[in-house]
N, C-alpha and C. Protein backbone atom coordinates (compact mmCIF):
# COMPACT_ATOMS: atom_id res chain seq x y z
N UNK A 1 0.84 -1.18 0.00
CA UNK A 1 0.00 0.00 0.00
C UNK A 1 0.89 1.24 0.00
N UNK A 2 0.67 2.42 -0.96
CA UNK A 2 1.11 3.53 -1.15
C UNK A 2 1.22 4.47 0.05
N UNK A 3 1.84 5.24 0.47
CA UNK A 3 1.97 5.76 1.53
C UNK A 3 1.01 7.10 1.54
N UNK A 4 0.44 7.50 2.55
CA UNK A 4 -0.12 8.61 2.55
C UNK A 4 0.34 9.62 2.15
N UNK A 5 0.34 11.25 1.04
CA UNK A 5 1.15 12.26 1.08
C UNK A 5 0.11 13.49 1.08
N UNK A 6 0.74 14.66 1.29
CA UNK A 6 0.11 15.70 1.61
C UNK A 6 0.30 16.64 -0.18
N UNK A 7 1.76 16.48 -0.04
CA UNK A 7 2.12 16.82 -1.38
C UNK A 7 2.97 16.16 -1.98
N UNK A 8 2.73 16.33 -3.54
CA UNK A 8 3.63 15.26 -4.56
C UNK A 8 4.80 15.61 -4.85
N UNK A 9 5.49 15.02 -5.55
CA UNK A 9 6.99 14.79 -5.39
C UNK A 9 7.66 15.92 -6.21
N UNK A 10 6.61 17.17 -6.16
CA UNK A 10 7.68 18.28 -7.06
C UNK A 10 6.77 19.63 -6.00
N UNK A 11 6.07 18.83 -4.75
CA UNK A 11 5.76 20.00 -3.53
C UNK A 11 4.75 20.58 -3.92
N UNK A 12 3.96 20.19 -4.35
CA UNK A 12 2.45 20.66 -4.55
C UNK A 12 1.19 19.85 -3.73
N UNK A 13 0.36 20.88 -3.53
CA UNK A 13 -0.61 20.70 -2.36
C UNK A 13 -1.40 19.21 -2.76
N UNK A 14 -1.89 18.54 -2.37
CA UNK A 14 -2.62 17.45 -2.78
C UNK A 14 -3.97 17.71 -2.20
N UNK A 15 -3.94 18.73 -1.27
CA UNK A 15 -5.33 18.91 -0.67
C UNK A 15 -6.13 20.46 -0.74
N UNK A 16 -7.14 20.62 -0.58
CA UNK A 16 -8.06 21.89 -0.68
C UNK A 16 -7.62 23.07 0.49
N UNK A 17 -7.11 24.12 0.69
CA UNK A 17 -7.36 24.81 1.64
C UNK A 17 -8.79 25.59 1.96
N UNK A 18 -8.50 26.07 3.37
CA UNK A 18 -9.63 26.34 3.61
C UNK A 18 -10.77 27.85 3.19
N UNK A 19 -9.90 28.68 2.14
CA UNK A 19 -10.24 29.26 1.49
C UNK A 19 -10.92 28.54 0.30
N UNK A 20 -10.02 27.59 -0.56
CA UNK A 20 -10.37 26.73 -1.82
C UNK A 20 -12.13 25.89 -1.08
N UNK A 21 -11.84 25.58 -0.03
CA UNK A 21 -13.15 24.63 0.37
C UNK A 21 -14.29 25.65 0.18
N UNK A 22 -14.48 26.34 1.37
CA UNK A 22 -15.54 27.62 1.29
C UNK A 22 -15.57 27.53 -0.12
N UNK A 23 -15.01 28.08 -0.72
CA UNK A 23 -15.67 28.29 -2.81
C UNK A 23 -16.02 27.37 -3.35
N UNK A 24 -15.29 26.21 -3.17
CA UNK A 24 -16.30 24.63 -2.96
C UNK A 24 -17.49 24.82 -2.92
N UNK A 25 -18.23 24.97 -1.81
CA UNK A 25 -19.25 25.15 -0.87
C UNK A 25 -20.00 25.96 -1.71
N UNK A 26 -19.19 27.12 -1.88
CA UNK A 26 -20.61 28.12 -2.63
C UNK A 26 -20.86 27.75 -4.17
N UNK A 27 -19.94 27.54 -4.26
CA UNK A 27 -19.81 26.79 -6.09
C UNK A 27 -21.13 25.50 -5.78
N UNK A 28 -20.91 24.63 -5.03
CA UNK A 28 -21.50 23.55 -5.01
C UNK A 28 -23.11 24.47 -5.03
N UNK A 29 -23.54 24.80 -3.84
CA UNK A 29 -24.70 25.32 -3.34
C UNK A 29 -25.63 26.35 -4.88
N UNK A 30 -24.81 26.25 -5.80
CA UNK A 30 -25.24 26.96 -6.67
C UNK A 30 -26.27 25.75 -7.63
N UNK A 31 -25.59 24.37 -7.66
CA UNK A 31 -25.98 23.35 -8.12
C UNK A 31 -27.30 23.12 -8.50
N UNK A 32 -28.01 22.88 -9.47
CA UNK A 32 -29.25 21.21 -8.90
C UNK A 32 -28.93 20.41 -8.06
N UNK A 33 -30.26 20.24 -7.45
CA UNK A 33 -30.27 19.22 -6.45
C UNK A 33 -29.21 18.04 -6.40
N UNK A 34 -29.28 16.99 -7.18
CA UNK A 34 -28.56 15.91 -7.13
C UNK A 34 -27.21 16.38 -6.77
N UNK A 35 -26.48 17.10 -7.81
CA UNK A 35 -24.82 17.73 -7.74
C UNK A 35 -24.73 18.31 -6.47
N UNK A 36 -25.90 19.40 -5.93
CA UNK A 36 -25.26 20.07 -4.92
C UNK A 36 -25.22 19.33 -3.18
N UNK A 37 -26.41 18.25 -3.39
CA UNK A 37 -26.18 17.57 -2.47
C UNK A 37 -24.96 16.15 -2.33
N UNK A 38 -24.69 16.16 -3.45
CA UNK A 38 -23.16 15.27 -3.63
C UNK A 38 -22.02 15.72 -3.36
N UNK A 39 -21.86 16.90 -4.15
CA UNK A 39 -20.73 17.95 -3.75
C UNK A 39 -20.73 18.27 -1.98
N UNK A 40 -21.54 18.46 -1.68
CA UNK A 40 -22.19 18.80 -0.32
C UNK A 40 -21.68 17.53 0.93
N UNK A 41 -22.23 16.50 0.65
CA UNK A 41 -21.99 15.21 1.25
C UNK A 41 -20.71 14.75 1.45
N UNK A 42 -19.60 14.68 0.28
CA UNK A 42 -18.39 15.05 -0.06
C UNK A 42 -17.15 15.91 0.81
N UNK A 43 -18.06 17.19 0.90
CA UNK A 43 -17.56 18.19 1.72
C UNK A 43 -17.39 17.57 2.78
N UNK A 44 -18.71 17.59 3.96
CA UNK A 44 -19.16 17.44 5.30
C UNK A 44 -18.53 16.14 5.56
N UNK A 45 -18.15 15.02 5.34
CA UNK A 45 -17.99 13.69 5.77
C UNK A 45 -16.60 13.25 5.29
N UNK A 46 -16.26 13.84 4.28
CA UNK A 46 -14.54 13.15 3.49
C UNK A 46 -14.83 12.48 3.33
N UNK A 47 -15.52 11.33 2.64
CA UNK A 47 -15.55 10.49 2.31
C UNK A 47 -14.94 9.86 0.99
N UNK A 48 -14.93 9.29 0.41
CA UNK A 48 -14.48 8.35 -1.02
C UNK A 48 -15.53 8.18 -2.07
N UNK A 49 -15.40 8.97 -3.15
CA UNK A 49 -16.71 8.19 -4.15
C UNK A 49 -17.22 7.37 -3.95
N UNK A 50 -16.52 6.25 -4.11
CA UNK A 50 -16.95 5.03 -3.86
C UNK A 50 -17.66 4.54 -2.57
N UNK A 51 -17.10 5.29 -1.35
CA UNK A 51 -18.41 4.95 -0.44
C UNK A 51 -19.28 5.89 -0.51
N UNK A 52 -19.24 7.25 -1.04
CA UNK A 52 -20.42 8.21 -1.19
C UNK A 52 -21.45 7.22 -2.05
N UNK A 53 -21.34 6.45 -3.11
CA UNK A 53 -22.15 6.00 -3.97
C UNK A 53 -22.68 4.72 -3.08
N UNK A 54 -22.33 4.65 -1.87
CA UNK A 54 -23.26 3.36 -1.30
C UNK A 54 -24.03 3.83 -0.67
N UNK A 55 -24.14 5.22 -0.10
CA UNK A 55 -25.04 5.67 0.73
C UNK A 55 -26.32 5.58 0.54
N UNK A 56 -27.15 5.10 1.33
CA UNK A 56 -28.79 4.95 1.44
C UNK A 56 -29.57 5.86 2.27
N UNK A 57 -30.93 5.97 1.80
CA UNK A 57 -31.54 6.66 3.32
C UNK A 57 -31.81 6.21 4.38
N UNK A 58 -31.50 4.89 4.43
CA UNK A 58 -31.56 4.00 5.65
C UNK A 58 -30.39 4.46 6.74
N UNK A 59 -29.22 5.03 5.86
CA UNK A 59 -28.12 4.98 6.37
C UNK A 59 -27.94 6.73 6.90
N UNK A 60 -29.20 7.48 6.93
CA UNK A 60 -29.24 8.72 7.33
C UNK A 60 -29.85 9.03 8.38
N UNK A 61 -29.13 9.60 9.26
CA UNK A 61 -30.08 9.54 10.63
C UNK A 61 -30.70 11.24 10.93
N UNK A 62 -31.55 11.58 9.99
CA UNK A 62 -32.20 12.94 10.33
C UNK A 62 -31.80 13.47 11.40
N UNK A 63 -32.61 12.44 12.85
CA UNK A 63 -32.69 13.09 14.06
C UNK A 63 -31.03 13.19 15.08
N UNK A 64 -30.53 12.06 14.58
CA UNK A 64 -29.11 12.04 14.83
C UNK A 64 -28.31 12.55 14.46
N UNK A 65 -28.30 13.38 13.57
CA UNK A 65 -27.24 14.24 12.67
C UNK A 65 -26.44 13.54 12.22
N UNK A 66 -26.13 12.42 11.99
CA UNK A 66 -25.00 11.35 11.25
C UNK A 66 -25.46 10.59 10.16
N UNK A 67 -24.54 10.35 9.03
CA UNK A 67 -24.42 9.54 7.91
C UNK A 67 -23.80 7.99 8.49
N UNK A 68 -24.25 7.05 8.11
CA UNK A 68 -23.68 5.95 8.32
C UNK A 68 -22.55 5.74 7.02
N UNK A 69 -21.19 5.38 6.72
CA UNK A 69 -21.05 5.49 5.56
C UNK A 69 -20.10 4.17 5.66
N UNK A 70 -19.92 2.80 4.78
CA UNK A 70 -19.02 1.77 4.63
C UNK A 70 -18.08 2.20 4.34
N UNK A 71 -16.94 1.66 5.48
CA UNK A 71 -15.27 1.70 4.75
C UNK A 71 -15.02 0.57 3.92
N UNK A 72 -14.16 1.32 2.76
CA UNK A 72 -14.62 0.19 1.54
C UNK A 72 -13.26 -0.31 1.55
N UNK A 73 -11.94 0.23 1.88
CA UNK A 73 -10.83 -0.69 1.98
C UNK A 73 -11.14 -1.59 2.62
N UNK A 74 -10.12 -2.67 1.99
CA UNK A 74 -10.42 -3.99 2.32
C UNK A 74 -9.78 -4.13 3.72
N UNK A 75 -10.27 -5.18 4.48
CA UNK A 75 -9.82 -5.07 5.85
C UNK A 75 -10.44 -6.39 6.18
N UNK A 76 -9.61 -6.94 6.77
CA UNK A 76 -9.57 -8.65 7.48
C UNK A 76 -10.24 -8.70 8.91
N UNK A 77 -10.98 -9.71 9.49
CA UNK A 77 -10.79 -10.10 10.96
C UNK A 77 -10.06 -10.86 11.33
N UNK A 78 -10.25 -11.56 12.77
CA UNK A 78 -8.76 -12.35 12.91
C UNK A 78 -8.69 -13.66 12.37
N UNK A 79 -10.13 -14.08 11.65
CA UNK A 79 -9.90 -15.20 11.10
C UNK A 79 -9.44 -15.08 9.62
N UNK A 80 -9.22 -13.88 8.94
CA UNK A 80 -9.22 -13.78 7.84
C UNK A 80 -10.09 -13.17 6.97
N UNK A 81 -11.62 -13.47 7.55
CA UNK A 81 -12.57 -13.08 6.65
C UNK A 81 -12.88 -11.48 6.68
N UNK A 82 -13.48 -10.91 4.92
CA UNK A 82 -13.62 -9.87 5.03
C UNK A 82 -14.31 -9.00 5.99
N UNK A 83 -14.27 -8.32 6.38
CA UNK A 83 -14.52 -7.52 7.80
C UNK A 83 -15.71 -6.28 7.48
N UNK A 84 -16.66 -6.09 7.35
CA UNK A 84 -17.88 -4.97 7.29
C UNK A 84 -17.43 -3.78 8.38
N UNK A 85 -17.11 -2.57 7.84
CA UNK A 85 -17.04 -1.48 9.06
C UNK A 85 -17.54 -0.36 8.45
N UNK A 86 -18.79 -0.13 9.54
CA UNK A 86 -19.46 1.17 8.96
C UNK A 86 -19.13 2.22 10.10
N UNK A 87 -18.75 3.52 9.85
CA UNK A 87 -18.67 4.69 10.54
C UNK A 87 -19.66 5.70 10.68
N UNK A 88 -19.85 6.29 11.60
CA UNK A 88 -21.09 7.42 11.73
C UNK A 88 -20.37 9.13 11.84
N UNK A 89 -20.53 9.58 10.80
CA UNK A 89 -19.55 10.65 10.54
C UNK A 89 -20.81 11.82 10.75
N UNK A 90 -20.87 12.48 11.71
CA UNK A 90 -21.50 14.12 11.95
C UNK A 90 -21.75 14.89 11.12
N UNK A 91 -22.88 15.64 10.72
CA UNK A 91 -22.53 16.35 9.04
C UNK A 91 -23.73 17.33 10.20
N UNK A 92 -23.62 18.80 9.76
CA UNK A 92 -24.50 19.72 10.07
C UNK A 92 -26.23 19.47 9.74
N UNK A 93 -26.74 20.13 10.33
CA UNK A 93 -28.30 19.73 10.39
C UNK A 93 -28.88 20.41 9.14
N UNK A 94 -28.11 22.06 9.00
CA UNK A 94 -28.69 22.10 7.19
C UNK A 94 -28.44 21.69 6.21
N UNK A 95 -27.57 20.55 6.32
CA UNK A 95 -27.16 19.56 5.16
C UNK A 95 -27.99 18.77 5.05
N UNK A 96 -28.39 18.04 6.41
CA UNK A 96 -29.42 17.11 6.49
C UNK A 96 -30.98 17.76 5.75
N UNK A 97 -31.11 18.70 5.85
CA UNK A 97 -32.51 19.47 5.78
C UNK A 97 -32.43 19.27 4.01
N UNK A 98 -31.29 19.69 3.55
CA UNK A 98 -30.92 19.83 1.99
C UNK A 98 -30.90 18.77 1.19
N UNK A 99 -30.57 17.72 1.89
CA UNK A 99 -30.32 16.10 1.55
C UNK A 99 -31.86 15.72 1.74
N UNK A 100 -32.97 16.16 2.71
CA UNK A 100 -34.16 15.29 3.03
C UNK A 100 -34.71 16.05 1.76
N UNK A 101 -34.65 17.28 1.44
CA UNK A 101 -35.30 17.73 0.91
C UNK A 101 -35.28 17.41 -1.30
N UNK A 102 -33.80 17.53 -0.98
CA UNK A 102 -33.66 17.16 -2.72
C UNK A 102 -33.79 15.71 -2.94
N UNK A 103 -33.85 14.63 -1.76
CA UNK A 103 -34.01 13.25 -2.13
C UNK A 103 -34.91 12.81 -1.28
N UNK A 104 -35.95 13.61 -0.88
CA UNK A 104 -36.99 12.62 0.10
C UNK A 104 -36.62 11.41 1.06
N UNK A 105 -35.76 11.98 1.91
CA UNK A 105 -35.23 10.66 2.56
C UNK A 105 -36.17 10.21 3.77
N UNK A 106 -36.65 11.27 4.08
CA UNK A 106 -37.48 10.70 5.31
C UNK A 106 -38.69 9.74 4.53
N UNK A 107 -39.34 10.31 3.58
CA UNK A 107 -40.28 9.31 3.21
C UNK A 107 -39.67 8.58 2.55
N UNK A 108 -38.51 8.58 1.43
CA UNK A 108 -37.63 7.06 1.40
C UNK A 108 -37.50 5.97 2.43
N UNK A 109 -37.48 6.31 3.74
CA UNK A 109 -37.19 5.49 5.03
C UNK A 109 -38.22 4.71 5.21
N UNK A 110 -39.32 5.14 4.69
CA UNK A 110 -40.34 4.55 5.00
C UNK A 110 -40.62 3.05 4.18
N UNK A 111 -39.72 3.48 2.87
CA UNK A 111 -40.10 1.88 2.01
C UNK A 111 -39.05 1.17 2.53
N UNK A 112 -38.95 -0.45 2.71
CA UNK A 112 -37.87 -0.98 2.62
C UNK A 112 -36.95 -1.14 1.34
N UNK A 113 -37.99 -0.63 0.17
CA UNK A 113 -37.20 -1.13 -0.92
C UNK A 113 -36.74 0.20 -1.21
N UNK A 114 -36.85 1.66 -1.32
CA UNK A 114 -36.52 2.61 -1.17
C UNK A 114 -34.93 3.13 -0.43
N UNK A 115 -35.64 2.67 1.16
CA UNK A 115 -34.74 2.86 1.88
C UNK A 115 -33.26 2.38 1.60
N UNK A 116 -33.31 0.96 1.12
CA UNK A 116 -31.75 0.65 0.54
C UNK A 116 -31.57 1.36 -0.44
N UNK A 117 -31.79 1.52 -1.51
CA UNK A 117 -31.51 2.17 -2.78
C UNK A 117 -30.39 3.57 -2.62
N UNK A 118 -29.61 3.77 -3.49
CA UNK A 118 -28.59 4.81 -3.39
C UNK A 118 -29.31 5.84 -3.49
N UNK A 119 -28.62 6.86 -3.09
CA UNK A 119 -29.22 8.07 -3.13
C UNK A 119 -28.45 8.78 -4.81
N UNK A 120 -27.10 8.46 -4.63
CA UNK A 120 -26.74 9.07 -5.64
C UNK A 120 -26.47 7.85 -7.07
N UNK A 121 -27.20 7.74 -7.84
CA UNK A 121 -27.25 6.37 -8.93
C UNK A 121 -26.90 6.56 -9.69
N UNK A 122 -25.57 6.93 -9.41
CA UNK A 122 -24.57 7.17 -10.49
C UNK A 122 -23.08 6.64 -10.73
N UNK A 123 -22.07 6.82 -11.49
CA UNK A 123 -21.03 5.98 -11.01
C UNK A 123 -19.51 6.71 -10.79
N UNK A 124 -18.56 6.32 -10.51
CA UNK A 124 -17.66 6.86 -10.04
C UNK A 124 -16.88 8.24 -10.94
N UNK A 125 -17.12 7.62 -12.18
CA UNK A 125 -16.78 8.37 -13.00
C UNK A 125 -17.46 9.94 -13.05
N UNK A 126 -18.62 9.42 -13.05
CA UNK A 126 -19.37 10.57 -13.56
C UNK A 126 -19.26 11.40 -11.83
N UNK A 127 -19.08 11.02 -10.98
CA UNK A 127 -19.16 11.36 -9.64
C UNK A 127 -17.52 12.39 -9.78
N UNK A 128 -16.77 12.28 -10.05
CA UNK A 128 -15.40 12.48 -10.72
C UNK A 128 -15.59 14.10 -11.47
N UNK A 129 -16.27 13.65 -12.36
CA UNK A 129 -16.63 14.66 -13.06
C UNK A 129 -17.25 16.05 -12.36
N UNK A 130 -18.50 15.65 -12.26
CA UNK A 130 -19.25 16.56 -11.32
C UNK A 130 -17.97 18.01 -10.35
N UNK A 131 -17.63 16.83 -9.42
CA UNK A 131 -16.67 17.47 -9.16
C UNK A 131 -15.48 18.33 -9.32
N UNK A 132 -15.13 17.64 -10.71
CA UNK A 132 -14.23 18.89 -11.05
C UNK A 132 -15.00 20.11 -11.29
N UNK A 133 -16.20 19.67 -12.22
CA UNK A 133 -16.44 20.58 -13.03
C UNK A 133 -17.16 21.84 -12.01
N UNK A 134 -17.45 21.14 -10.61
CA UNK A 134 -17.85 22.35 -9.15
C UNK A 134 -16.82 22.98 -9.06
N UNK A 135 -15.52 22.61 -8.73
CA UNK A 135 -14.18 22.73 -8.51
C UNK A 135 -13.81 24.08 -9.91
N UNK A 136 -13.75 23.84 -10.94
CA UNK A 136 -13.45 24.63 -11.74
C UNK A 136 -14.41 26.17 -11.58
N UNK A 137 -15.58 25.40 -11.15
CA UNK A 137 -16.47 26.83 -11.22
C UNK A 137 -16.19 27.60 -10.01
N UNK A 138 -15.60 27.30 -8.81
CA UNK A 138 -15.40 27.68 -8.17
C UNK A 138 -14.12 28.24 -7.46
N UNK A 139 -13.23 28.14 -9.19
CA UNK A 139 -12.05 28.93 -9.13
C UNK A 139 -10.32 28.35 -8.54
N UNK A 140 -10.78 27.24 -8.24
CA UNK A 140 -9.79 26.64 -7.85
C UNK A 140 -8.89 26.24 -9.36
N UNK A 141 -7.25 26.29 -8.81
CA UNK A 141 -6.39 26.38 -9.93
C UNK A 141 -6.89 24.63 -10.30
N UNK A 142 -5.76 24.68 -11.35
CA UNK A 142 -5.83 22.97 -12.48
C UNK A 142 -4.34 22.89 -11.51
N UNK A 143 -4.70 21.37 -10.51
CA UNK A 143 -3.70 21.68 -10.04
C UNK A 143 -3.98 19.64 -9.58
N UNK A 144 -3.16 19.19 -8.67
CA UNK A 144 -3.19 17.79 -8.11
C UNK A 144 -4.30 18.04 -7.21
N UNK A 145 -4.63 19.12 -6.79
CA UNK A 145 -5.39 19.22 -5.41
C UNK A 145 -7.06 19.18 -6.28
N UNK A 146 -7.36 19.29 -7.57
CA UNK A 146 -8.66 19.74 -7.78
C UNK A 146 -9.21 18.16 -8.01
N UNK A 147 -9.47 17.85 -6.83
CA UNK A 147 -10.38 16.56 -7.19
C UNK A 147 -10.73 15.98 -6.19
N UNK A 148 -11.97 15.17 -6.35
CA UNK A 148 -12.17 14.29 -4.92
C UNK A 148 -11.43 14.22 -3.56
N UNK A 149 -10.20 13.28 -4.00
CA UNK A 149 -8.81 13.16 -3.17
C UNK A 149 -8.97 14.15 -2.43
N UNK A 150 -8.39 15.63 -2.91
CA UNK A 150 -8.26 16.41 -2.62
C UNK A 150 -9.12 17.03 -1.48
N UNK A 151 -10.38 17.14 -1.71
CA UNK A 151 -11.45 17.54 -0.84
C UNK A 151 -11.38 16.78 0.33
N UNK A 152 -11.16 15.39 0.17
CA UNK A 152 -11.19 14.35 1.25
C UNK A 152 -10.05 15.15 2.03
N UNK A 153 -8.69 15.40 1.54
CA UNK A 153 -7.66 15.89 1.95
C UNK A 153 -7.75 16.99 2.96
N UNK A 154 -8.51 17.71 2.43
CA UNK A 154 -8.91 18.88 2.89
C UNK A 154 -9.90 19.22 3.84
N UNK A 155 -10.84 18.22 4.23
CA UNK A 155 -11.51 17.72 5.60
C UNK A 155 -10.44 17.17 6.59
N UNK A 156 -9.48 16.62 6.43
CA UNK A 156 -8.82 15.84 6.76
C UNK A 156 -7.82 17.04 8.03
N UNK A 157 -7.32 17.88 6.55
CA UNK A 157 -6.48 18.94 7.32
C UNK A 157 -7.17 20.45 8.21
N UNK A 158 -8.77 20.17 7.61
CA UNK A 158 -9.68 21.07 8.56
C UNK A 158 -10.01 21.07 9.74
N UNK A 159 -10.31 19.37 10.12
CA UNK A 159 -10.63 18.58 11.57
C UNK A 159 -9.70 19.33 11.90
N UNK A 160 -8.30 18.80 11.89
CA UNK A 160 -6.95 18.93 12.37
C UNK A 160 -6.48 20.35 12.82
N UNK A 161 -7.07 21.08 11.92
CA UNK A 161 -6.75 22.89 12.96
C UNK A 161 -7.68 23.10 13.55
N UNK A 162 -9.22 22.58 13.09
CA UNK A 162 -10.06 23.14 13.83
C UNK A 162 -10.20 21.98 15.67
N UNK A 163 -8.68 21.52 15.74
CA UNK A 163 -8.55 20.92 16.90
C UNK A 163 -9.06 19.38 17.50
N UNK A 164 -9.57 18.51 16.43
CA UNK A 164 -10.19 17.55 16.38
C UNK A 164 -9.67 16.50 16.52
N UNK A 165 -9.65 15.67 17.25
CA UNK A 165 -8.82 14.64 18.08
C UNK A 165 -8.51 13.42 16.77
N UNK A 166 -7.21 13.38 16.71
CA UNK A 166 -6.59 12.80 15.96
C UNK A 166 -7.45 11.19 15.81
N UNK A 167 -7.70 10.42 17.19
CA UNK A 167 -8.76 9.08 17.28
C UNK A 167 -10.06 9.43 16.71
N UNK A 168 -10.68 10.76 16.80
CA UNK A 168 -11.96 10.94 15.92
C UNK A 168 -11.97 10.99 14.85
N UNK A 169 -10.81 11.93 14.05
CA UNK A 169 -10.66 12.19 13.00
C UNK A 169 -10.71 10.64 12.17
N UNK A 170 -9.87 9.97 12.56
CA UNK A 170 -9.26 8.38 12.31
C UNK A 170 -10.45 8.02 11.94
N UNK A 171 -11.46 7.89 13.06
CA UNK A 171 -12.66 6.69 12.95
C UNK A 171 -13.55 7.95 11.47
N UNK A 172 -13.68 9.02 11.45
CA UNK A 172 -14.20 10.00 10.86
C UNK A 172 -14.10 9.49 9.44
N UNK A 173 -12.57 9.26 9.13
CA UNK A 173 -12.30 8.72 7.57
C UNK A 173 -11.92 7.73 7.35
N UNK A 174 -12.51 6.49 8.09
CA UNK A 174 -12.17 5.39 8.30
C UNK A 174 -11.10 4.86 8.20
N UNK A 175 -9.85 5.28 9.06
CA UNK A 175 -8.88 5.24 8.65
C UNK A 175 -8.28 3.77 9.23
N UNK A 176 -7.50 2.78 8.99
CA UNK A 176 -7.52 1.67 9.97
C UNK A 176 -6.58 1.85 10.69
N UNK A 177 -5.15 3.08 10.60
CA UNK A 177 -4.10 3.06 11.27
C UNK A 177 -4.18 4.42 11.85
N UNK A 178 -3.62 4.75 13.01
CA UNK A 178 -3.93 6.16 13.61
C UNK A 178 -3.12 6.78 12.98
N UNK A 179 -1.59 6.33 12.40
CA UNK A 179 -0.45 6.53 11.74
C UNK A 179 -0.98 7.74 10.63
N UNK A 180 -1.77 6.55 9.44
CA UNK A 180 -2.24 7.49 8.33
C UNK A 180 -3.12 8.86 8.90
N UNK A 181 -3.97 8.80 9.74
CA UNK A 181 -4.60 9.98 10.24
C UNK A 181 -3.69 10.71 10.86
N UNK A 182 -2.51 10.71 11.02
CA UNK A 182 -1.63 11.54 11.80
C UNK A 182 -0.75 12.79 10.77
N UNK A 183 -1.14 12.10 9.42
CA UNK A 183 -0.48 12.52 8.49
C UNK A 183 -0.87 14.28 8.46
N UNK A 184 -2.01 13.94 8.64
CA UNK A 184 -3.30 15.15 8.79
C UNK A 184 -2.29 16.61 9.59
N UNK A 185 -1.90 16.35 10.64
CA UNK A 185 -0.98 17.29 11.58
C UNK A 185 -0.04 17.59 11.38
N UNK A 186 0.57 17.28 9.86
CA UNK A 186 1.88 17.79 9.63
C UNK A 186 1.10 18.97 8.28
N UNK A 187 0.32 19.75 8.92
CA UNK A 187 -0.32 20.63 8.23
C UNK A 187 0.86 22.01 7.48
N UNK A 188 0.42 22.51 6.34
CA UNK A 188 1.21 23.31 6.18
C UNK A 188 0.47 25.10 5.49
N UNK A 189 1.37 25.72 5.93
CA UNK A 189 1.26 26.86 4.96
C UNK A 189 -0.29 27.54 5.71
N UNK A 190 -0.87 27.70 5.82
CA UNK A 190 -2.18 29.03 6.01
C UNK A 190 -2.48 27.94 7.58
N UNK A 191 -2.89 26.58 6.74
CA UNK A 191 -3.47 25.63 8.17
C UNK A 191 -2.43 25.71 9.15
N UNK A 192 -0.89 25.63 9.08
CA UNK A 192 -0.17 25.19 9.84
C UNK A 192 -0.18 26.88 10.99
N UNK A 193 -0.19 27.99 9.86
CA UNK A 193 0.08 29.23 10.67
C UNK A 193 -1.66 29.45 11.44
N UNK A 194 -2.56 28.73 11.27
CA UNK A 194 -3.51 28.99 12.04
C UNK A 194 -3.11 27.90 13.35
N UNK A 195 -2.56 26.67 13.22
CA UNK A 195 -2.32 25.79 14.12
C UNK A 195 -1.34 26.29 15.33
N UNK A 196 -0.17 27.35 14.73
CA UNK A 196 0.64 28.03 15.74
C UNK A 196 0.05 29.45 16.43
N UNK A 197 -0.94 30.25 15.53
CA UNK A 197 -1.62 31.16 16.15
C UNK A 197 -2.14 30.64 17.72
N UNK A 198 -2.84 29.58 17.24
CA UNK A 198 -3.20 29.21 18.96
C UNK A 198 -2.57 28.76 19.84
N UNK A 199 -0.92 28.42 19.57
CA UNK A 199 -0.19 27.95 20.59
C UNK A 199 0.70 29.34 21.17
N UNK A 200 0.48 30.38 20.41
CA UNK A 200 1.01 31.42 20.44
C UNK A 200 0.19 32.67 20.81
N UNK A 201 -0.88 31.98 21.71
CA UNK A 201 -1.97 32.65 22.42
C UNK A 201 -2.46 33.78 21.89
């Protein structure tokens, strides 16, 4: 397995700052429904295409404020066999309101056959896309950082100034080693000088 990096091998950002995110955000919010609640979901949780595209309304807890979302790396128990681990990642309540509202999830909940069904029925690719093409509208350079990855990246290094316990963060992006989530704290450049502002009272 490839090692975690922040930036690639000629020092370029791999992740969103927190200026680039915000324009994210408003870029996204400009959307149709489907895009802006993907882009949206994306944001709030870090997640992976690939587990964004498993998400159900079963797996939304209105009143709880949490997404249930599958970690899709592969991962063993001690007998060997593949291992199921779902995480409950916190997302704000007007996301939730935005999500019930552009996909009917509360009355989705109500069918069983509904309730499993994806919310977003689409595929990685096109999930890919979307994204840049939020990303571009929202001014961010053509760079390693404009993509999925990136955004994930960029939750990653947000928890992390905004003081978020390295074990939460972990379980947050399903991470299986505290190691890789640690990567998160070797923040740099705007995040890192907000990280010393507060040690520097």
């Amino acid at each position: 397995m490839s090692e975690m990096r922040l930036h690639d091998t000629t020092g370029r950002r791999l992740y969103l700052n927190a200026e680039e995110r915000a324009a994210f955000l408003a870029a996204a919010r400009r959307q149709p429904a489907r895009d802006r609640t993907l882009c949206e979901a994306l944001h709030w949780t870090g997640c992976r295409p690939s587990e964004l595209l498993e998400i159900t309304p079963s797996r939304v807890d209105l009143s709880g404020g949490t997404i249930a979302i599958r970690s899709l790396k592969k991962r063993k128990d001690a007998s060997g066999q593949q291992k199921v681990v779902f995480r409950s990642v916190p997302v704000p309540a007007e996301f939730l309101d935005t999500l019930d509202i552009g996909h009917g999830i509360r009355e989705a909940q109500k069918s069983r056959k509904k309730a499993v069904a994806p919310i977003w029925a689409i595929s990685r690719v096109r999930v890919w896309q979307i994204v840049k093409r939020v990303m571009i509208e929202a001014g961010i350079p053509d760079a390693p950082h404009r993509s999925p990855k990136g955004l994930r990246h960029g939750f990653g290094i947000n928890a992390t100034v905004n003081g978020v316990p390295l074990h939460m963060l972990q379980r947050w992006l399903g991470h299986a080693q505290l190691s890789t989530t640690a990567v998160y704290a070797q923040a740099v450049g705007r995040e890192e000088q907000d990280i010393a502002a507060r040690m520097w009272g």
